[in-house]
Protein backbone atom coordinates (compact mmCIF):
# COMPACT_ATOMS: atom_id res chain seq x y z
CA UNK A 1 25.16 7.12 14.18
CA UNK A 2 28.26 5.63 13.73
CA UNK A 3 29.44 4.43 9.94
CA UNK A 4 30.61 1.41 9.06
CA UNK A 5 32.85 0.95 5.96
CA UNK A 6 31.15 -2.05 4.31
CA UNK A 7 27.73 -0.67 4.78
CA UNK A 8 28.70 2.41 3.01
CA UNK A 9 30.52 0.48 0.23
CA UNK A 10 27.43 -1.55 -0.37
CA UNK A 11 25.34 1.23 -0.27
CA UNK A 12 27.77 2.82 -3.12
CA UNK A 13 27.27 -0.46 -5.19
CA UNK A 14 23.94 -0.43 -4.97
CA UNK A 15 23.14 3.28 -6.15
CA UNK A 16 25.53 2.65 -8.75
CA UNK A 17 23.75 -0.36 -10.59
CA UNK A 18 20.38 1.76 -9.97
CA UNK A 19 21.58 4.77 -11.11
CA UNK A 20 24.33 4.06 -13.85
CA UNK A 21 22.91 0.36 -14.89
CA UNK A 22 19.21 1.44 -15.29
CA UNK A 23 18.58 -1.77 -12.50
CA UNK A 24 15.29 -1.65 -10.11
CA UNK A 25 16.21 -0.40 -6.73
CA UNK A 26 14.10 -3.65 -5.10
CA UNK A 27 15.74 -6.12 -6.95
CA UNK A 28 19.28 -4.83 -6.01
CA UNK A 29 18.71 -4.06 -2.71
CA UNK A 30 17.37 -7.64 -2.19
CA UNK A 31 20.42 -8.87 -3.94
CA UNK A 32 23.64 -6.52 -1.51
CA UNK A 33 21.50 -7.73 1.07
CA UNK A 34 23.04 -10.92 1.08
CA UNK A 35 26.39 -9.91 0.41
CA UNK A 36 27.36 -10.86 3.70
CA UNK A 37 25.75 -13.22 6.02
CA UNK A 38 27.06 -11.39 9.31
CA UNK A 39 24.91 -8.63 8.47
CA UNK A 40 22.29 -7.92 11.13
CA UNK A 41 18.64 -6.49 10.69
CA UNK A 42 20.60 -2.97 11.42
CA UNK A 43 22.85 -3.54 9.12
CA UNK A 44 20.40 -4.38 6.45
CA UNK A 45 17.86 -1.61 7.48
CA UNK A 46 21.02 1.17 6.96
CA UNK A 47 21.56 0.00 3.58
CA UNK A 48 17.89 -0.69 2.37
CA UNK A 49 16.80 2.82 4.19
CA UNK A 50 19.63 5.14 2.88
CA UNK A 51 19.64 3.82 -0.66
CA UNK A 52 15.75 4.30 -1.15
CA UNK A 53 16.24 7.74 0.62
CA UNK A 54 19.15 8.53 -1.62
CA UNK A 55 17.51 7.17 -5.00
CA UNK A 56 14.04 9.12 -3.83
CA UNK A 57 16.14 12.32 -3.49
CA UNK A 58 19.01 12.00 -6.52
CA UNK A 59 17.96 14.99 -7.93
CA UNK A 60 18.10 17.39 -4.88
CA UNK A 61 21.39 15.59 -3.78
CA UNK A 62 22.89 15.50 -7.22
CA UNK A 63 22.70 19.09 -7.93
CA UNK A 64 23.84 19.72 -4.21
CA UNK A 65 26.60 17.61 -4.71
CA UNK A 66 26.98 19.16 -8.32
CA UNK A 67 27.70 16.35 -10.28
CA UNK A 68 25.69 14.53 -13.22
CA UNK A 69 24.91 11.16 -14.47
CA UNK A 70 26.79 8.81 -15.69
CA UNK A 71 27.96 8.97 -12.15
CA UNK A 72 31.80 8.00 -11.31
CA UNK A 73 32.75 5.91 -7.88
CA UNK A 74 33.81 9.61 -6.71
CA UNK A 75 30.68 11.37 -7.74
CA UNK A 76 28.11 8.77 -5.32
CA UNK A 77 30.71 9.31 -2.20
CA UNK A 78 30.31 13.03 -2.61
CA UNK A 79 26.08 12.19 -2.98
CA UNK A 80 26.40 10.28 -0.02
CA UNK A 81 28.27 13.07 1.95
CA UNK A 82 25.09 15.32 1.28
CA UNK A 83 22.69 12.66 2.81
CA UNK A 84 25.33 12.69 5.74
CA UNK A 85 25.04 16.35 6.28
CA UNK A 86 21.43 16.66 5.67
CA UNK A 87 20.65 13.96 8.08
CA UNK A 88 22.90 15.14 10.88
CA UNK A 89 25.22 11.99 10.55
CA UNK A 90 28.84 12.85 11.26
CA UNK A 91 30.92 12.15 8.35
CA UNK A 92 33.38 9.70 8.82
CA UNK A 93 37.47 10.42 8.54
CA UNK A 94 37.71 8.58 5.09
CA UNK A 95 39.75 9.55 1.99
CA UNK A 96 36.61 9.49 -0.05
CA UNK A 97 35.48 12.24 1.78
CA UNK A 98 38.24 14.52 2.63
CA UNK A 99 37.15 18.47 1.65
CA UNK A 100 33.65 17.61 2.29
CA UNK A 101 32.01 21.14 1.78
CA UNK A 102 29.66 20.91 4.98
CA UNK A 103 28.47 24.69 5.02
CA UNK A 104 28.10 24.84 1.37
CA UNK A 105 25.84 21.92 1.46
CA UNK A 106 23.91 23.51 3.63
CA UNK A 107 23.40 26.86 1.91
CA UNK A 108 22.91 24.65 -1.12
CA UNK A 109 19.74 22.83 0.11
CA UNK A 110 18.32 26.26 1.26
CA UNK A 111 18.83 27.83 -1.89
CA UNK A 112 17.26 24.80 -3.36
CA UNK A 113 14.25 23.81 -1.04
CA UNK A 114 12.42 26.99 -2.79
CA UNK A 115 12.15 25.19 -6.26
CA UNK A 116 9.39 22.58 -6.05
CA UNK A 117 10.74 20.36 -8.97
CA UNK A 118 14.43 20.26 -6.86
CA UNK A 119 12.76 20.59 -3.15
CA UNK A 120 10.54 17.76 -4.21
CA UNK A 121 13.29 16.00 -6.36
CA UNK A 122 11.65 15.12 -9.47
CA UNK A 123 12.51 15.42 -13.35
CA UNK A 124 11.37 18.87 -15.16
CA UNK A 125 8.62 17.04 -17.48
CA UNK A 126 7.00 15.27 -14.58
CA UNK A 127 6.80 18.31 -12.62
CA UNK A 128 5.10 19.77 -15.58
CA UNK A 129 3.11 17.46 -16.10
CA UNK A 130 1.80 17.38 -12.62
CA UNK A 131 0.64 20.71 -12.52
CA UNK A 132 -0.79 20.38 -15.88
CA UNK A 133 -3.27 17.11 -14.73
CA UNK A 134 -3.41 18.37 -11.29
CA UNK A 135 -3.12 21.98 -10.53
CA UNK A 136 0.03 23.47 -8.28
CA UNK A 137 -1.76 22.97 -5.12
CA UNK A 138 -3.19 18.79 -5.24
CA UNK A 139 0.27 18.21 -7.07
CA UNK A 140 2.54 19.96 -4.56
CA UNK A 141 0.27 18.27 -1.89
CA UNK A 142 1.19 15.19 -3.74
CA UNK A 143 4.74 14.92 -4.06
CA UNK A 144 5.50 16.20 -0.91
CA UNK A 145 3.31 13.10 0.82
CA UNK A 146 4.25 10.65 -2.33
CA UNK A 147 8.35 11.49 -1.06
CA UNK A 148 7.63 9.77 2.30
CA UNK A 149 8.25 6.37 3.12
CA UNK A 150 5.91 4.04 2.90
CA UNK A 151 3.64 2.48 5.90
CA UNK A 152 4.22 -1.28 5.59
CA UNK A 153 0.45 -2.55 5.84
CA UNK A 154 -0.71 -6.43 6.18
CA UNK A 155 -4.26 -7.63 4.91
CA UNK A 156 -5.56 -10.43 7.88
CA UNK A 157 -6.26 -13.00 5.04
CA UNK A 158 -10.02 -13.85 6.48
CA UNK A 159 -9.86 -17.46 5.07
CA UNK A 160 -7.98 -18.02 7.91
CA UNK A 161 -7.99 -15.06 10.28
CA UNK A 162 -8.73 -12.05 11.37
CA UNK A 163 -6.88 -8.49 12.68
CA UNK A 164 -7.73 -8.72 15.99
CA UNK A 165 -6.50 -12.60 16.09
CA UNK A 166 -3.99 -11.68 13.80
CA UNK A 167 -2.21 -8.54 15.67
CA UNK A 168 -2.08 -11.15 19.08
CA UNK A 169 -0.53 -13.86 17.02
CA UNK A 170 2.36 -11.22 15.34
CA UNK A 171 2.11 -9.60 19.04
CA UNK A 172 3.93 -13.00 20.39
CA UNK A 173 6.58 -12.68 16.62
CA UNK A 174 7.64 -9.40 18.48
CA UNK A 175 5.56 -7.25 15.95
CA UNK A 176 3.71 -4.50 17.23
CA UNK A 177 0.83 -3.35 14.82
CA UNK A 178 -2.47 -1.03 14.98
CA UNK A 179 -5.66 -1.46 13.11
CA UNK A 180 -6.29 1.24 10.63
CA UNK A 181 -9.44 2.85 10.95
CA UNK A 182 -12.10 2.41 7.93
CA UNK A 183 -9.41 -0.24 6.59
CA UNK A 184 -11.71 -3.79 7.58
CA UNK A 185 -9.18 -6.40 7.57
CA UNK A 186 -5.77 -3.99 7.40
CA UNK A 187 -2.77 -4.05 10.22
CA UNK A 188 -0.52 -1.30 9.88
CA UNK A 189 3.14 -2.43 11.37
CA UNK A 190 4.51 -0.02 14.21
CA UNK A 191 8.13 -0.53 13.13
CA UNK A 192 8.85 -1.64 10.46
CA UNK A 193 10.31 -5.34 10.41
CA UNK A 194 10.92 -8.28 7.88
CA UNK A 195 7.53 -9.70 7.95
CA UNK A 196 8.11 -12.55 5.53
CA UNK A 197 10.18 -14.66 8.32
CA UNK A 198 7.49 -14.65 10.41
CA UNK A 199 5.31 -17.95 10.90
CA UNK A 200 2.37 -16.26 10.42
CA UNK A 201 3.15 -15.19 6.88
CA UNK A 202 4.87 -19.15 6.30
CA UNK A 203 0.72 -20.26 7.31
CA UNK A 204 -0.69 -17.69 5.08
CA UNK A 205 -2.41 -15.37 7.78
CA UNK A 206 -1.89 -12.52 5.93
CA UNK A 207 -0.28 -10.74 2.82
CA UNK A 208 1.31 -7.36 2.57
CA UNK A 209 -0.81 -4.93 0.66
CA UNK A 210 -0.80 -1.08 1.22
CA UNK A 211 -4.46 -0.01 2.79
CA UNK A 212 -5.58 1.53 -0.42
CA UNK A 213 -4.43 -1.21 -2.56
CA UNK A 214 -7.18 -3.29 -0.11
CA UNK A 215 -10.12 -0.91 -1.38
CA UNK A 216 -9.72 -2.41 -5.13
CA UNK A 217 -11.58 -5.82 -4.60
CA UNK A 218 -14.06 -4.38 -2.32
CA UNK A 219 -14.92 -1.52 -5.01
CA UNK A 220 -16.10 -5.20 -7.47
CA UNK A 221 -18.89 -5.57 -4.59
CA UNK A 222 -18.63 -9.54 -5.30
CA UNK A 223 -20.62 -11.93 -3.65
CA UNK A 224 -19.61 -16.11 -2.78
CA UNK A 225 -20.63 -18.33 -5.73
CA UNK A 226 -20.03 -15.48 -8.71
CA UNK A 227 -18.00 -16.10 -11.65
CA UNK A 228 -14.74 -13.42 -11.71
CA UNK A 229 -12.07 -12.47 -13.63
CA UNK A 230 -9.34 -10.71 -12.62
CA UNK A 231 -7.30 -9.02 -15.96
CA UNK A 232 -4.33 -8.25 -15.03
CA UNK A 233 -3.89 -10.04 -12.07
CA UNK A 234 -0.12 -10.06 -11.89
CA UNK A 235 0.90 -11.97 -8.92
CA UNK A 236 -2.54 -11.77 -7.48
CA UNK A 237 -2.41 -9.24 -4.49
CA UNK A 238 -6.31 -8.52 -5.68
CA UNK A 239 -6.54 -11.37 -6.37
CA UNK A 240 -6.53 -13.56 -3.18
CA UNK A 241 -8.31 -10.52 -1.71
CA UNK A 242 -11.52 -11.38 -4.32
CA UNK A 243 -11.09 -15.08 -2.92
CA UNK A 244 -11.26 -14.11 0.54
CA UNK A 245 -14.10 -12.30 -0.15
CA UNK A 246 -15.84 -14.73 -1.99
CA UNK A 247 -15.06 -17.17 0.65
CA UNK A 248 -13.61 -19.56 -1.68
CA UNK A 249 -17.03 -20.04 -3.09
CA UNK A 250 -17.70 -19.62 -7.03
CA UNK A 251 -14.68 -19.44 -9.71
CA UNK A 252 -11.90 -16.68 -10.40
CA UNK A 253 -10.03 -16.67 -13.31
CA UNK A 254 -6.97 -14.53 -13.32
CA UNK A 255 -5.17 -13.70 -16.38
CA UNK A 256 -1.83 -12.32 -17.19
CA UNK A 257 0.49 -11.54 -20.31
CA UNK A 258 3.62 -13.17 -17.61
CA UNK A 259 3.56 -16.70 -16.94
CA UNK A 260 6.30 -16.30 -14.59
CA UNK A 261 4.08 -13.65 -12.25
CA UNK A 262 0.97 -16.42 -12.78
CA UNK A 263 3.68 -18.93 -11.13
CA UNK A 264 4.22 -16.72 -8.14
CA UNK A 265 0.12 -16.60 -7.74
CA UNK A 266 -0.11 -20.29 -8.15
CA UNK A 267 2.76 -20.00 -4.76
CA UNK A 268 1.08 -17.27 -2.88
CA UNK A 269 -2.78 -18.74 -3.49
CA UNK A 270 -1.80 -22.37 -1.97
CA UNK A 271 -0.11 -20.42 1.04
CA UNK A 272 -3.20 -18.39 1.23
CA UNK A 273 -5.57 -21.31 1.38
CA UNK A 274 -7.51 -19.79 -1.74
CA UNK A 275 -8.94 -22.86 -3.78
CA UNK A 276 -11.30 -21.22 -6.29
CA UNK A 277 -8.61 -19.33 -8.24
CA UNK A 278 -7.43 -20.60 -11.91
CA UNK A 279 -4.70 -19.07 -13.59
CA UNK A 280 -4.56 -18.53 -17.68
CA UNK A 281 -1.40 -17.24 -19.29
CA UNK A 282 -2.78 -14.46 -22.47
CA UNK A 283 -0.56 -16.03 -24.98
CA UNK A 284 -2.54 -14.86 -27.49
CA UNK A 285 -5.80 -12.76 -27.93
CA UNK A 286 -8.06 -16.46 -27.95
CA UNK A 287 -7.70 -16.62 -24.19
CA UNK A 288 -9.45 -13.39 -23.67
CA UNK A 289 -12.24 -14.46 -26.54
CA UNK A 290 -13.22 -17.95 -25.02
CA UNK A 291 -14.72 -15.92 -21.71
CA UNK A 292 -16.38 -12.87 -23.84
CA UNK A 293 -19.87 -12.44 -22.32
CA UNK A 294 -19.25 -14.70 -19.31
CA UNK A 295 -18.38 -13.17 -16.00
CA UNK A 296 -20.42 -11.86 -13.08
CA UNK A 297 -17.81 -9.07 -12.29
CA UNK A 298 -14.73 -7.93 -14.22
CA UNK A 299 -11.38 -5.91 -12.35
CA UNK A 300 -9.24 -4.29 -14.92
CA UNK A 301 -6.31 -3.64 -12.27
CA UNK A 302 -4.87 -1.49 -15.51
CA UNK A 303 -1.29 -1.09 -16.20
CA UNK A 304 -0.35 2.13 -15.50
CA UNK A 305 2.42 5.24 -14.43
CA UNK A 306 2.36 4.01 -10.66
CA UNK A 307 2.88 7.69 -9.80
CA UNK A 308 0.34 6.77 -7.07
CA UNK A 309 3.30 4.40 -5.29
CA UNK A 310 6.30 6.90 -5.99
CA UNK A 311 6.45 6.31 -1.79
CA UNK A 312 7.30 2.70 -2.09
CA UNK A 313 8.97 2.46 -5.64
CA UNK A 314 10.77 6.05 -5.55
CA UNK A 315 13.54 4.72 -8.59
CA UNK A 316 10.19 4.85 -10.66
CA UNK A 317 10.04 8.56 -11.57
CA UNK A 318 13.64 8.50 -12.74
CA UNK A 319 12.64 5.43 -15.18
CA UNK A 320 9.32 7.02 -16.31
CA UNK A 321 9.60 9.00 -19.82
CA UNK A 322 6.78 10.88 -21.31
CA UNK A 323 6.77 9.00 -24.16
CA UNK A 324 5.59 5.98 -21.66
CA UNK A 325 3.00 7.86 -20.40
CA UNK A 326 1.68 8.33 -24.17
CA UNK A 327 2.10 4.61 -24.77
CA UNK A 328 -0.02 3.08 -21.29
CA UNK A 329 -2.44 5.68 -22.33
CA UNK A 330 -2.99 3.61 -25.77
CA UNK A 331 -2.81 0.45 -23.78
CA UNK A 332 -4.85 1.07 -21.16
CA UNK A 333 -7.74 2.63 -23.29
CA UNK A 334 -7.16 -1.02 -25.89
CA UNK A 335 -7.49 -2.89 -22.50
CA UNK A 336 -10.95 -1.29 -21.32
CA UNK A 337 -12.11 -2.40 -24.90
CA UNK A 338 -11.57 -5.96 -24.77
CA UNK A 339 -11.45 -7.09 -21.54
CA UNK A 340 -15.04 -5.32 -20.88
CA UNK A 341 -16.62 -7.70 -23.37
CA UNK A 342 -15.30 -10.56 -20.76
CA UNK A 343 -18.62 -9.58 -18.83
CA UNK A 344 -22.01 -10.33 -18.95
CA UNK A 345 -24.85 -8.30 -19.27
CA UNK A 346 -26.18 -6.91 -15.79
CA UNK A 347 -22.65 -7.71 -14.61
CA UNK A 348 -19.85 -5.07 -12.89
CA UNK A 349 -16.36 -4.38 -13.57
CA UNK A 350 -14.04 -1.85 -11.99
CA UNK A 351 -11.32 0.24 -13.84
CA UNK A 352 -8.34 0.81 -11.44
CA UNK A 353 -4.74 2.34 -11.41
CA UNK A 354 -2.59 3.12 -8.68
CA UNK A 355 -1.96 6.56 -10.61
CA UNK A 356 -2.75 9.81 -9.50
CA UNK A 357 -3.24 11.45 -13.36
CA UNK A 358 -7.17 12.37 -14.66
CA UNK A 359 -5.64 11.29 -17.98
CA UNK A 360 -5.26 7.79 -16.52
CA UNK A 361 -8.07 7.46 -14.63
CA UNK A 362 -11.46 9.33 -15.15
CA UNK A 363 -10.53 11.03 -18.55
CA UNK A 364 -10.03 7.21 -19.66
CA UNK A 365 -13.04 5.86 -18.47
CA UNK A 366 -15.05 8.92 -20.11
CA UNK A 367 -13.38 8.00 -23.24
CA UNK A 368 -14.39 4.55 -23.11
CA UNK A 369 -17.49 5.40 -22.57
CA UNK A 370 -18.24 7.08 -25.54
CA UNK A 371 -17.27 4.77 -27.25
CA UNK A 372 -19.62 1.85 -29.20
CA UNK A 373 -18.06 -0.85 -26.61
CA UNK A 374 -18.95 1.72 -23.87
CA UNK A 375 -21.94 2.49 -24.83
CA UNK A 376 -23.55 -0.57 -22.94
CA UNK A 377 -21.85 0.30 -19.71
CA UNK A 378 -22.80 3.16 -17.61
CA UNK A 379 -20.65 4.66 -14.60
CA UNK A 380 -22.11 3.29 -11.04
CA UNK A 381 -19.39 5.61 -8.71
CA UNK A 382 -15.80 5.89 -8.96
CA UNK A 383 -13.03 6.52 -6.57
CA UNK A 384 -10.15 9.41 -6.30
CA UNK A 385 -7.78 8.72 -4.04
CA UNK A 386 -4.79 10.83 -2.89
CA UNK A 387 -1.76 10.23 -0.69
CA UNK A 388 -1.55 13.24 0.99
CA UNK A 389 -5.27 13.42 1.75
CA UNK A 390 -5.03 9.12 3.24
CA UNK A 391 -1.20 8.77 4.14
CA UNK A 392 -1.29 5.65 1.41
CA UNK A 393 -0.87 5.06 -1.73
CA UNK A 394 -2.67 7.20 -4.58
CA UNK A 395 -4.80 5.09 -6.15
CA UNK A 396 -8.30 5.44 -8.64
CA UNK A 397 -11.32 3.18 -9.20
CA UNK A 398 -14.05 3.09 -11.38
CA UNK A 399 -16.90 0.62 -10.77
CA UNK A 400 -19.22 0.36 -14.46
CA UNK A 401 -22.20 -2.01 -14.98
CA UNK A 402 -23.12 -3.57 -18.11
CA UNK A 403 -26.77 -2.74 -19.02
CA UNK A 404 -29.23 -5.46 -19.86
């Protein structure tokens, strides 16, 4: 692999409004990307790929590289040197990286790799935390499989489709995909590729959503003609799934504290073709009130850690402090109490997180539980799911029921 100059100077932008600015690595990579309209999909691949991989290993490279945060113009080009050596890509003749230590490095990651928290590249808290919640084993398990890059994976949107018409139709786009096995209406791409050009994603054949992600709206076990709500809908991933599976038949209501991410459902739900979906902006606690006792199924997609995604959002476990951890705990345990009285008697509601932590997950729902709200609910089946035991995102689901 040969380097090119302006590649590598984006790149060095980028990682230094992630790591210096406190800036998410999506939005800033989506931003250098159009720096420069000449760019090809290489071109935009190399900088996309090596800044995730760089962000997702800071700590390894950093201490490798021995320098700390803030870090200086000087400090990323020796970071970047590192990722060249460790990835076998010869380092180019430039001033910025003249007395690049290239055996050093070497020894360095060796002398490293046998520390799980630097190996594995994540803060000392975390680390502690992880084996705390999960034991050494799951959690080494974890991290090692949550430090890979994502799969990109489509949901066949079956209001219009489905994978086997949908995988011909992306087939003659020039995208190669595979069906993934015990996934119903999930593609996984072959390469990966910029899917949103395509015309199939302009007609609403599909939306991306990891496999995992796809077992949330199935866990509600909703039927055409119910009455849903959907919490925390966000921009509605789950959301347009529970239409698709409801066939467009019966009512969803999806709330959402952000207007602007209720805007972007509004977008995605006309592309989709999904007509039974009503938005409601929680402006204040009255919106939640006015449906109290009046839903046939409830999802609580519950704001959480996202340890469960570290694959796809790897900038996240540099942002996450334990004191958030304490606060999400609060919310998510104030969420389960209100929004469960959205339901009716004899009615279901799943608890979900894409987190991998007991204190998140099950050790929230047995709270709730025991508590007067939970009382009338009792636990139908819930779901663990791991990374490194799927090769997807970590995710947990609870499915309760609401005694008569």
């Amino acid at each position: 692999m040969r380097l090119h100059r302006n590649l590598v100077f984006a790149t060095i932008d980028a990682l230094a409004e992630i790591f210096n600015d406190g800036k998410y690595a999506d939005k800033v990579i989506e931003k250098t990307l159009k720096r420069d309209k000449r760019w090809g999909s290489r071109d935009r691949s190399f900088i996309a790929e090596t800044t995730y991989d760089i962000v997702r290993w800071k700590r390894l490279y950093a201490e490798i590289a021995e320098v700390k945060e803030p870090f200086s113009r000087e400090d990323l080009f020796r970071i970047f040197a590192v990722w060249c050596v460790l990835r076998g890509v010869k380092i180019p003749e430039w001033p910025q990286f003249e007395g690049t230590p290239v055996r050093r490095i070497k020894g360095k990651f060796d002398e490293l790799s046998r520390t799980r928290k630097f190996r594995e590249s994540v803060p000392d808290w975390l680390d502690e935390l992880g084996v705390k919640e999960l034991g050494e084993k799951i959690w080494t398990q974890e991290l090692s499989a949550l430090n890979t890059q994502a799969p990109v994976v489509l949901r066949a949107n079956s209001l219009k489709t489905d994978p086997d018409k949908l995988a011909g139709i992306l087939l003659e786009e020039g995208i190669e995909t595979n069906k993934v096995r015990n996934y119903p209406e999930a593609l996984e791409l072959k390469e990966r590729s910029n899917v949103f050009r395509t015309k199939a994603f302009q007609d609403g054949l599909f939306e991306v959503q990891d496999a995992n992600s796809q077992r949330v709206a199935e866990f509600l076990d909703v039927q055409p003609g119910m009455r849903v709500v959907d919490t925390c809908a966000g921009a509605g991933g789950k959301t347009l799934h529970l239409a698709a599976l409801m066939e467009n038949k019966g009512q969803i209501i999806a709330l959402d504290i952000y207007g602007n991410k209720l805007k972007e459902l509004k977008r995605r739900a006309k592309r989709a073709g999904a007509h039974n979906v009503e938005t409601r902006n929680i402006e204040t606690t009255k919106v939640i009130k006015k449906l109290y006792n009046s839903a046939d199924r409830v999802l609580i997609d519950a704001p959480c850690s996202g340890l469960g995604v570290l694959s796809r959002n790897p900038d996240a476990k540099w942002k996450l402090q334990p004191e958030f951890l304490e606060k999400i705990n609060k919310t998510q345990a104030e969420i389960l109490q209100q929004y469960s009285r959205i339901l009716k008697k004899g009615g279901k509601m799943v608890y979900a997180t894409c987190s991998i932590l007991p204190s998140e997950n099950d050790k929230q729902v047995q709270k709730f539980l025991k508590t007067d709200e939970g009382k009338e609910f009792r636990l139908l089946r819930e779901k663990k799911i791991l990374s490194s035991e799927s090769g997807y995102d970590g995710f947990y689901m609870a499915l309760l029921e609401k005694q008569t």
